[in-house]
PDB file of N, CA and C in Angstrom:
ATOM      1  N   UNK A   1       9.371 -13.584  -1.249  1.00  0.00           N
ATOM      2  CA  UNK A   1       8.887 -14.737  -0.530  1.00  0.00           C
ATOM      3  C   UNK A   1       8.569 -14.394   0.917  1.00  0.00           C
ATOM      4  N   UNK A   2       9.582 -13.622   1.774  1.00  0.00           N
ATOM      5  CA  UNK A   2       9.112 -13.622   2.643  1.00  0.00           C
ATOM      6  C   UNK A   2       7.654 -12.368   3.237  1.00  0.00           C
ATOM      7  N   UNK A   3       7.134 -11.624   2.187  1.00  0.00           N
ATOM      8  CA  UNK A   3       6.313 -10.981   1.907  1.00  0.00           C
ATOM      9  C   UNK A   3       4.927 -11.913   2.381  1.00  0.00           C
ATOM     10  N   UNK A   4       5.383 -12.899   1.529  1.00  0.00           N
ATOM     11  CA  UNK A   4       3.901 -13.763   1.220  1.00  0.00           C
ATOM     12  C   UNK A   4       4.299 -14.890   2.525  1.00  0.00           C
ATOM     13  N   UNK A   5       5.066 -15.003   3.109  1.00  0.00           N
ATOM     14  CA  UNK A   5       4.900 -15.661   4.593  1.00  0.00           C
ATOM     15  C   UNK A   5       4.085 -14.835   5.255  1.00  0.00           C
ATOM     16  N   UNK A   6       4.500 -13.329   5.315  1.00  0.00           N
ATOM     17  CA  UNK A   6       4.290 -12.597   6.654  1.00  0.00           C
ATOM     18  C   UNK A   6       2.471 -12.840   6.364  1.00  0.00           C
ATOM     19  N   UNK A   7       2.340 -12.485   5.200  1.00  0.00           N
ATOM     20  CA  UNK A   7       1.072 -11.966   4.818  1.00  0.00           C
ATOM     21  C   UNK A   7       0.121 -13.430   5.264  1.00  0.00           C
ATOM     22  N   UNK A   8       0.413 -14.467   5.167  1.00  0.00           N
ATOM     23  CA  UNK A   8      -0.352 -15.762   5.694  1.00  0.00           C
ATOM     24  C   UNK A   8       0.133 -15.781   7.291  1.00  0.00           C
ATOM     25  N   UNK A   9       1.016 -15.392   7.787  1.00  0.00           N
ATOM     26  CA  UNK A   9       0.941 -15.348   9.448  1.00  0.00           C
ATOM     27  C   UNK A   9      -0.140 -14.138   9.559  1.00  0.00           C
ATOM     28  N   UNK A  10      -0.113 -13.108   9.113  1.00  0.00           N
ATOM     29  CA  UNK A  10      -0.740 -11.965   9.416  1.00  0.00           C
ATOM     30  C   UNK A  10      -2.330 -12.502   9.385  1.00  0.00           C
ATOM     31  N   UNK A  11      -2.859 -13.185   8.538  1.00  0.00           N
ATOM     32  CA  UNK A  11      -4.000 -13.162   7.978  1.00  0.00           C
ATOM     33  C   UNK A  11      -4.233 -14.550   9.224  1.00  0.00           C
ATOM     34  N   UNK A  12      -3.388 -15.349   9.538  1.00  0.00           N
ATOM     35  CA  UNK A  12      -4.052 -16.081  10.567  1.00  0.00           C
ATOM     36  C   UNK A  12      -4.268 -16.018  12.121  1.00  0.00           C
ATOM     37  N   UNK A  13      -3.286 -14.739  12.174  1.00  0.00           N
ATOM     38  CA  UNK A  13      -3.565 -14.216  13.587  1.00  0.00           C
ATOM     39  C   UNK A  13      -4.629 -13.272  13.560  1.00  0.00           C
ATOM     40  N   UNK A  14      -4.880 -12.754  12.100  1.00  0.00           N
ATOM     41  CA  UNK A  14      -6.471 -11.682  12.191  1.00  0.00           C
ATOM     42  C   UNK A  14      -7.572 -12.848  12.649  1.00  0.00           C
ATOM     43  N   UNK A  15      -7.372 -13.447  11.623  1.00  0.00           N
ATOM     44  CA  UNK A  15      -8.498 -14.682  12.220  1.00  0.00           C
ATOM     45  C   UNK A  15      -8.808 -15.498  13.005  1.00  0.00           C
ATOM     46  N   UNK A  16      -7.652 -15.897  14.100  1.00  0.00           N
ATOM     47  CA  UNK A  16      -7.487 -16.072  15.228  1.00  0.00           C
ATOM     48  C   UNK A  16      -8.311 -15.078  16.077  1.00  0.00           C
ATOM     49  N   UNK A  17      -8.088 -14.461  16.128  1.00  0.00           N
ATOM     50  CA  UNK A  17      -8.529 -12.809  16.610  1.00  0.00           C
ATOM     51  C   UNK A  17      -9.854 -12.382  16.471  1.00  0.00           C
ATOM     52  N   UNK A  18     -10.299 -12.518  15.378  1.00  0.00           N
ATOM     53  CA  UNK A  18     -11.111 -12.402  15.322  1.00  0.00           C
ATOM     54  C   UNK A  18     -12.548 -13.363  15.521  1.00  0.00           C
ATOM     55  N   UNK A  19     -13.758 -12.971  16.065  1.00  0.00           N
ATOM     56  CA  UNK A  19     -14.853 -13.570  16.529  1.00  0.00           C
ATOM     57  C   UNK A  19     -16.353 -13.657  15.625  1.00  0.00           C
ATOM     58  N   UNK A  20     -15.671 -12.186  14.932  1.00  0.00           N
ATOM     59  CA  UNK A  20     -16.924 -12.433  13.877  1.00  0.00           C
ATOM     60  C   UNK A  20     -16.340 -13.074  12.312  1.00  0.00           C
ATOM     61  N   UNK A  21     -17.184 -12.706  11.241  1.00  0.00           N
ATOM     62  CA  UNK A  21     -16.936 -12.912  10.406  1.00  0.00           C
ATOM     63  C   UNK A  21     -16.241 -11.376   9.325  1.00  0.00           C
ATOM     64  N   UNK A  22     -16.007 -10.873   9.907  1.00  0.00           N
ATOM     65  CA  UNK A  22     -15.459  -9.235   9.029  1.00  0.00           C
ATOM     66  C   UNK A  22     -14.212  -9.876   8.384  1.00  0.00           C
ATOM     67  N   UNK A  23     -13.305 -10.636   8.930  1.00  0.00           N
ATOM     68  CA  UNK A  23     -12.099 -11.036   8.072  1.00  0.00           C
ATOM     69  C   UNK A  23     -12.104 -11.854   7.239  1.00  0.00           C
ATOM     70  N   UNK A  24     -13.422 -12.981   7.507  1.00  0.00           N
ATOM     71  CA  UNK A  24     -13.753 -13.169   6.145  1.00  0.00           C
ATOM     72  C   UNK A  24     -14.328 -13.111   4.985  1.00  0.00           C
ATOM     73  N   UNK A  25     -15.468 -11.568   5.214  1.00  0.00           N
ATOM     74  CA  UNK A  25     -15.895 -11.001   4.418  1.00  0.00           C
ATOM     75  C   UNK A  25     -14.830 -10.532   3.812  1.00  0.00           C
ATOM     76  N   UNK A  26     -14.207  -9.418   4.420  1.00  0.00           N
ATOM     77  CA  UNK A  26     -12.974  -8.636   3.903  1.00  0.00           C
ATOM     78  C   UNK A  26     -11.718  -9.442   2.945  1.00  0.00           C
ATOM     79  N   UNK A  27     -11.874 -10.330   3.410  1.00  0.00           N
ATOM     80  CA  UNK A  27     -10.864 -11.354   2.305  1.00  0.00           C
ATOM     81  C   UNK A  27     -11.422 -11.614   0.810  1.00  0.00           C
ATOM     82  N   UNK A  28     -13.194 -12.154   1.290  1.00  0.00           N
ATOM     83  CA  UNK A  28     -13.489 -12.700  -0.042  1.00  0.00           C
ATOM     84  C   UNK A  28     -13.660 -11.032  -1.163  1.00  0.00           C
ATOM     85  N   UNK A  29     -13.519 -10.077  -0.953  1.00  0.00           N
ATOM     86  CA  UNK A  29     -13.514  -8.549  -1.374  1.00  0.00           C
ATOM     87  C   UNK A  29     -12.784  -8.561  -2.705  1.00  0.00           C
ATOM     88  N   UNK A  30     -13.279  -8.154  -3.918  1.00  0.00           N
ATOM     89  CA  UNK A  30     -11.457  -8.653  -4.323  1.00  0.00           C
ATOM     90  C   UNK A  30     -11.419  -6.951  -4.672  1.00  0.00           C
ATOM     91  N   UNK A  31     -11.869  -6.056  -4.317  1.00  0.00           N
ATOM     92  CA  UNK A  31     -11.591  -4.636  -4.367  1.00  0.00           C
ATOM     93  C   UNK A  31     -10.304  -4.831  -3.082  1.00  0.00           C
ATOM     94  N   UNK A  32     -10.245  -5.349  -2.106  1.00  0.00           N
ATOM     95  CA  UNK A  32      -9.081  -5.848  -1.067  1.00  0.00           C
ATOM     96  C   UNK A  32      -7.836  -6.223  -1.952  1.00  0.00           C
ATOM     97  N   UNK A  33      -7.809  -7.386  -2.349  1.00  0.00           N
ATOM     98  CA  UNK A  33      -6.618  -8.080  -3.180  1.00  0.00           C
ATOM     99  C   UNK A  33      -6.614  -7.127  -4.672  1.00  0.00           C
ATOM    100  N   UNK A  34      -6.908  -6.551  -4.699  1.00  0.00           N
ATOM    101  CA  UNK A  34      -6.543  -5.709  -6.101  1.00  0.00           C
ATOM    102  C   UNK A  34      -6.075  -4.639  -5.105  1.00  0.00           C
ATOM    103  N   UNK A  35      -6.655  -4.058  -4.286  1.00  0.00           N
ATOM    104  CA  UNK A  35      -5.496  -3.304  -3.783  1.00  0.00           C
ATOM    105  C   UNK A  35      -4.198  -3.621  -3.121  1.00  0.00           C
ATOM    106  N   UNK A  36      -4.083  -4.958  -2.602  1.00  0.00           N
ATOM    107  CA  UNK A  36      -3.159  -5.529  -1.636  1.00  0.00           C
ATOM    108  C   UNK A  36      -2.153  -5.905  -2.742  1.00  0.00           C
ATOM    109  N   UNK A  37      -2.576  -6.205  -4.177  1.00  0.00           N
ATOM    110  CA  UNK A  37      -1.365  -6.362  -5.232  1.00  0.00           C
ATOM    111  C   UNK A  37      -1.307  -5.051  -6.221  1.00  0.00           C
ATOM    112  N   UNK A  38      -1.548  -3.775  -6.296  1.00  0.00           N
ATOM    113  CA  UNK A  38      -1.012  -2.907  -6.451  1.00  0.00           C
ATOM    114  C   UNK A  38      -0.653  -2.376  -5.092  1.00  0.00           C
ATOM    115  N   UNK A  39      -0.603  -2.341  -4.048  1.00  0.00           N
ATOM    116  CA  UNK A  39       0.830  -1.728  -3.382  1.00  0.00           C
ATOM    117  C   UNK A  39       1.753  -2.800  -3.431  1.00  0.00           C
ATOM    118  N   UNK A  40       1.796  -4.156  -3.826  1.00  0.00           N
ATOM    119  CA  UNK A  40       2.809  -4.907  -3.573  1.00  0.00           C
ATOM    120  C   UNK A  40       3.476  -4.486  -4.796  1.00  0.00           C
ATOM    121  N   UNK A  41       2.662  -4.437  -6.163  1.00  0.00           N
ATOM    122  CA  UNK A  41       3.573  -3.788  -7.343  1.00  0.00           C
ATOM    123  C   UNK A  41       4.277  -2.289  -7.137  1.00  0.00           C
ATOM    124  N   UNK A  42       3.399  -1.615  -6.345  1.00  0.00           N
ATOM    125  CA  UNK A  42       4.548  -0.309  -6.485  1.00  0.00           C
ATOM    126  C   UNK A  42       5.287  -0.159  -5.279  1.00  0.00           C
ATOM    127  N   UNK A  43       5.451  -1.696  -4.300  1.00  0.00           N
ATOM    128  CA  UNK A  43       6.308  -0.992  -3.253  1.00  0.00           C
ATOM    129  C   UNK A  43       7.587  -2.003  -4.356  1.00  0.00           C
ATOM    130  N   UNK A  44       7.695  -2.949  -4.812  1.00  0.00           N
ATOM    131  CA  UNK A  44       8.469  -3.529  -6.115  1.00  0.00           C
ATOM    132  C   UNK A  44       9.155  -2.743  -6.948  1.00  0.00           C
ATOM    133  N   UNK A  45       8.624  -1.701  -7.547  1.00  0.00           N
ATOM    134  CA  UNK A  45       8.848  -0.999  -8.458  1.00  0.00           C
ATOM    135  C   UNK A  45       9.399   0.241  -7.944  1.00  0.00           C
ATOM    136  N   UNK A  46       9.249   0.479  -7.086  1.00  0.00           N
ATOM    137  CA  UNK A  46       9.851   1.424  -5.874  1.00  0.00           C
ATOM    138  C   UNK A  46      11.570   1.118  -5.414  1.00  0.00           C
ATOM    139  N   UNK A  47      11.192  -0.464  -4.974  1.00  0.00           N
ATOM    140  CA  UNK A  47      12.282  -0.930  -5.322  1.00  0.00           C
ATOM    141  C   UNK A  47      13.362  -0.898  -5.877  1.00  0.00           C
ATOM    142  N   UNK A  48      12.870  -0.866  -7.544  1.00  0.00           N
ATOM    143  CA  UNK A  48      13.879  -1.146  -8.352  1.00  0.00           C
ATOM    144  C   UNK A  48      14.178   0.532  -8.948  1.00  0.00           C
ATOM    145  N   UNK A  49      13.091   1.207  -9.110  1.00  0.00           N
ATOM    146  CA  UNK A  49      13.881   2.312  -9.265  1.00  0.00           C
ATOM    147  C   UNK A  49      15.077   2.854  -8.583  1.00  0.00           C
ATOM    148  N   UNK A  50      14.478   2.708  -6.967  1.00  0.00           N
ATOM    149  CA  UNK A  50      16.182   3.148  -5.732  1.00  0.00           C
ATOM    150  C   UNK A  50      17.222   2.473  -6.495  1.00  0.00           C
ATOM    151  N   UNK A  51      17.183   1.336  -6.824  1.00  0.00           N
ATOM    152  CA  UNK A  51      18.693   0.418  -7.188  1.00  0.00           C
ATOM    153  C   UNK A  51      18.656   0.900  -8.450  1.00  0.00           C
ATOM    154  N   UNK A  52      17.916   1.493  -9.196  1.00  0.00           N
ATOM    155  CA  UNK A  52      18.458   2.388 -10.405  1.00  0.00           C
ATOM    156  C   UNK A  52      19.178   3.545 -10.746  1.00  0.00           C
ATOM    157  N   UNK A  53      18.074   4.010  -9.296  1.00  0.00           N
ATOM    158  CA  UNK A  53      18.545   5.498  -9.614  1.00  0.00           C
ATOM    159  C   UNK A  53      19.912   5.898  -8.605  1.00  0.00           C
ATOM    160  N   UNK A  54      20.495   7.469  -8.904  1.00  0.00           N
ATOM    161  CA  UNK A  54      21.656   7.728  -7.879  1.00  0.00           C
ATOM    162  C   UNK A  54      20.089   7.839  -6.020  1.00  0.00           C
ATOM    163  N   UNK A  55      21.377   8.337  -5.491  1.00  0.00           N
ATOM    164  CA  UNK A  55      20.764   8.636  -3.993  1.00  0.00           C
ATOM    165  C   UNK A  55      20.142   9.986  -4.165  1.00  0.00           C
ATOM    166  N   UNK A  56      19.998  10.651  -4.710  1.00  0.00           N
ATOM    167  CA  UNK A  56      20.214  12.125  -4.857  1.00  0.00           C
ATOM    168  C   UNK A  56      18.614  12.209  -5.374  1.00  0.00           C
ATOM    169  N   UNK A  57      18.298  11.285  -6.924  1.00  0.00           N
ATOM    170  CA  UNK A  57      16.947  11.388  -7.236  1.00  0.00           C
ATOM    171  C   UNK A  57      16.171  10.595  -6.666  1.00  0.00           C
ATOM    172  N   UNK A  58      16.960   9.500  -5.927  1.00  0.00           N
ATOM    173  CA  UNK A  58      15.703   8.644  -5.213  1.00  0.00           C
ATOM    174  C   UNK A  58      15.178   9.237  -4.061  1.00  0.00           C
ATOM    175  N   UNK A  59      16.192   9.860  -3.303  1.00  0.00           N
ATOM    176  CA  UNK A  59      15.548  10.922  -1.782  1.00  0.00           C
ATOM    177  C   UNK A  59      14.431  11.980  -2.678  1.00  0.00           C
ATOM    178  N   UNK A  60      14.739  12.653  -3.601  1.00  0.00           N
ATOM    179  CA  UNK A  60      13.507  13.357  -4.278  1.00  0.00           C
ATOM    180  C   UNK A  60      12.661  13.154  -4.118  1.00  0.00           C
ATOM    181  N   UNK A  61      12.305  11.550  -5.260  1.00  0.00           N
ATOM    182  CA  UNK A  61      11.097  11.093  -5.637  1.00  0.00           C
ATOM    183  C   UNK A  61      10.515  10.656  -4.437  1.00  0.00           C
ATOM    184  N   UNK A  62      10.999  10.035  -3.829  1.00  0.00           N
ATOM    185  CA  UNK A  62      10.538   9.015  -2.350  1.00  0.00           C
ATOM    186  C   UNK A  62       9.863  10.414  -1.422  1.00  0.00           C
ATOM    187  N   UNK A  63      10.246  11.392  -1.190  1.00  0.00           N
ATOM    188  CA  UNK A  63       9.578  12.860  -0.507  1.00  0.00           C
ATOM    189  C   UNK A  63       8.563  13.038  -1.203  1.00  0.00           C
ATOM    190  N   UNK A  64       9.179  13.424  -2.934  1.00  0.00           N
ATOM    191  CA  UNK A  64       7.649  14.420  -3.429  1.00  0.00           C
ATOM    192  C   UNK A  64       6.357  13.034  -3.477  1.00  0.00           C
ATOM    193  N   UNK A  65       6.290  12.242  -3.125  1.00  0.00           N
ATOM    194  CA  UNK A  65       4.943  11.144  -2.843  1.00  0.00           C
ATOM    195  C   UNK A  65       3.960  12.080  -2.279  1.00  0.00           C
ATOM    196  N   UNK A  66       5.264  12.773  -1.248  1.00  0.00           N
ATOM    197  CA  UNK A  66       3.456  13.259  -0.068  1.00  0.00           C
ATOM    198  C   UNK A  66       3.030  14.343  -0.495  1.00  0.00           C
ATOM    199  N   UNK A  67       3.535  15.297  -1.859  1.00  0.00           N
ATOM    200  CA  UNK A  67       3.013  15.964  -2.452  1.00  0.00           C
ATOM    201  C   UNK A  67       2.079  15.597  -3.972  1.00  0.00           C
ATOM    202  N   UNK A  68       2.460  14.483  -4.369  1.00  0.00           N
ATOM    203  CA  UNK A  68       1.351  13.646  -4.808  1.00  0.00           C
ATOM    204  C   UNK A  68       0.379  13.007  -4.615  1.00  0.00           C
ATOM    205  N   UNK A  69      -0.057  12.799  -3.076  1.00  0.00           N
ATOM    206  CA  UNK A  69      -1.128  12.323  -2.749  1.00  0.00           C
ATOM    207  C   UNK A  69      -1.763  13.310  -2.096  1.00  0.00           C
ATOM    208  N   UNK A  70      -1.171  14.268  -2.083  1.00  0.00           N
ATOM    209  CA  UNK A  70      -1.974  15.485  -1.778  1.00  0.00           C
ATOM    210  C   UNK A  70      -2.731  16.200  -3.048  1.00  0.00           C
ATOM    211  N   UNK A  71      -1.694  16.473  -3.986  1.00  0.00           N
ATOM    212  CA  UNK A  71      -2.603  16.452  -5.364  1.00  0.00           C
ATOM    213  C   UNK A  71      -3.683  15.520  -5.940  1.00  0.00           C
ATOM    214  N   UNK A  72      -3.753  13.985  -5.813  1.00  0.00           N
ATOM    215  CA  UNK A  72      -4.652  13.853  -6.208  1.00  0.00           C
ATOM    216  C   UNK A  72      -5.727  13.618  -5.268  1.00  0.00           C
ATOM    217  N   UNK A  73      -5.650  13.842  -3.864  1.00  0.00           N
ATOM    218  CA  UNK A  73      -6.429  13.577  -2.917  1.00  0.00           C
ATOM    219  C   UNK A  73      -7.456  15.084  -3.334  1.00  0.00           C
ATOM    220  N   UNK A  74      -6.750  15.741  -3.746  1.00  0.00           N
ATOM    221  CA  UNK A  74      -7.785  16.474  -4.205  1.00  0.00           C
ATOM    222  C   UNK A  74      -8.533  16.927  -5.327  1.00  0.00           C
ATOM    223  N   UNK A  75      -7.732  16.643  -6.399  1.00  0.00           N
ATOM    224  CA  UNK A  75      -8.788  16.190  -7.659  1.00  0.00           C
ATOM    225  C   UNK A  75      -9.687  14.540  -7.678  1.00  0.00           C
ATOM    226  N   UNK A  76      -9.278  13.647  -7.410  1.00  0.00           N
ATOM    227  CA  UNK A  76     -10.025  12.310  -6.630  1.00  0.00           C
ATOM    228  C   UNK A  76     -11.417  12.480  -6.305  1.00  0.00           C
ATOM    229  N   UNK A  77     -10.528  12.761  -4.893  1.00  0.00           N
ATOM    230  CA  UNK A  77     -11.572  12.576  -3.840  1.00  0.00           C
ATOM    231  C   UNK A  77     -12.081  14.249  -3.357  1.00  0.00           C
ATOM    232  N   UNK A  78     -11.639  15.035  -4.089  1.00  0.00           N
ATOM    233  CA  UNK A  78     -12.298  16.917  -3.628  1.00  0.00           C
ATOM    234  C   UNK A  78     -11.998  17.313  -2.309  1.00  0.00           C
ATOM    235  N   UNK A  79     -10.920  16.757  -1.583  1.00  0.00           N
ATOM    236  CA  UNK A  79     -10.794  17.299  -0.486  1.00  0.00           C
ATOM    237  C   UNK A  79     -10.006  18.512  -0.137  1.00  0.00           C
ATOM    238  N   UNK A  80     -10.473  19.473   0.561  1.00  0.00           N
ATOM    239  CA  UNK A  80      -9.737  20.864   0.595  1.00  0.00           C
ATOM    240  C   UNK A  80      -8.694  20.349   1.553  1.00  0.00           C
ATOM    241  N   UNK A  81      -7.615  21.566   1.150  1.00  0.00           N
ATOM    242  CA  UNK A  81      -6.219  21.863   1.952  1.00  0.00           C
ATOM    243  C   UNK A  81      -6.352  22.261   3.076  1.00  0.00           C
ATOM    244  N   UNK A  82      -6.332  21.884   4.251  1.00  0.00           N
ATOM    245  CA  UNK A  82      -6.546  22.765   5.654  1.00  0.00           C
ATOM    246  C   UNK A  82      -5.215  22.474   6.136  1.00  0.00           C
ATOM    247  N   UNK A  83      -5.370  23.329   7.409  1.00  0.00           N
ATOM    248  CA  UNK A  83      -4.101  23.121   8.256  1.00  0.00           C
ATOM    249  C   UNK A  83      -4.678  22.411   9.561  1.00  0.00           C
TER     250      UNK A  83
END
């Protein structure tokens, strides 16, 4: 619940804020809200795994992420490894 407060304060101070119309293009998007409810499902599910799992595999999994979005950032989207 309090997710979906922040997210209607958030969305009325963008629009407050804002002068043109980009926030409400960007709203009516629904490539936007399909993404804005899959991270709400996997920060959820994220969730519930920690309260599943010990401390031990959740520090794991929760790290190797940034070696998963490095993997598919590059089969995806083809982007090379630099430093």
């Amino acid at each position: 619940m309090r997710f979906v407060i922040s997210a209607i304060i958030a969305v009325a101070i963008a629009a407050a804020f804002s002068m043109s119309g980009d926030i409400a293009m960007h709203l009516k998007s629904k490539k936007i809200w399909l993404l804005g409810l899959l991270n709400a499902a996997a920060f959820t599910l994220q969730y519930v795994g920690q309260t599943e799992a010990d401390a031990g595999r959740s520090a794991l999994l929760v790290n190797l992420n940034i070696m998963f979005v490095a993997i598919l950032s590059y089969f995806i989207f083809r982007e090379k490894f630099t430093m």
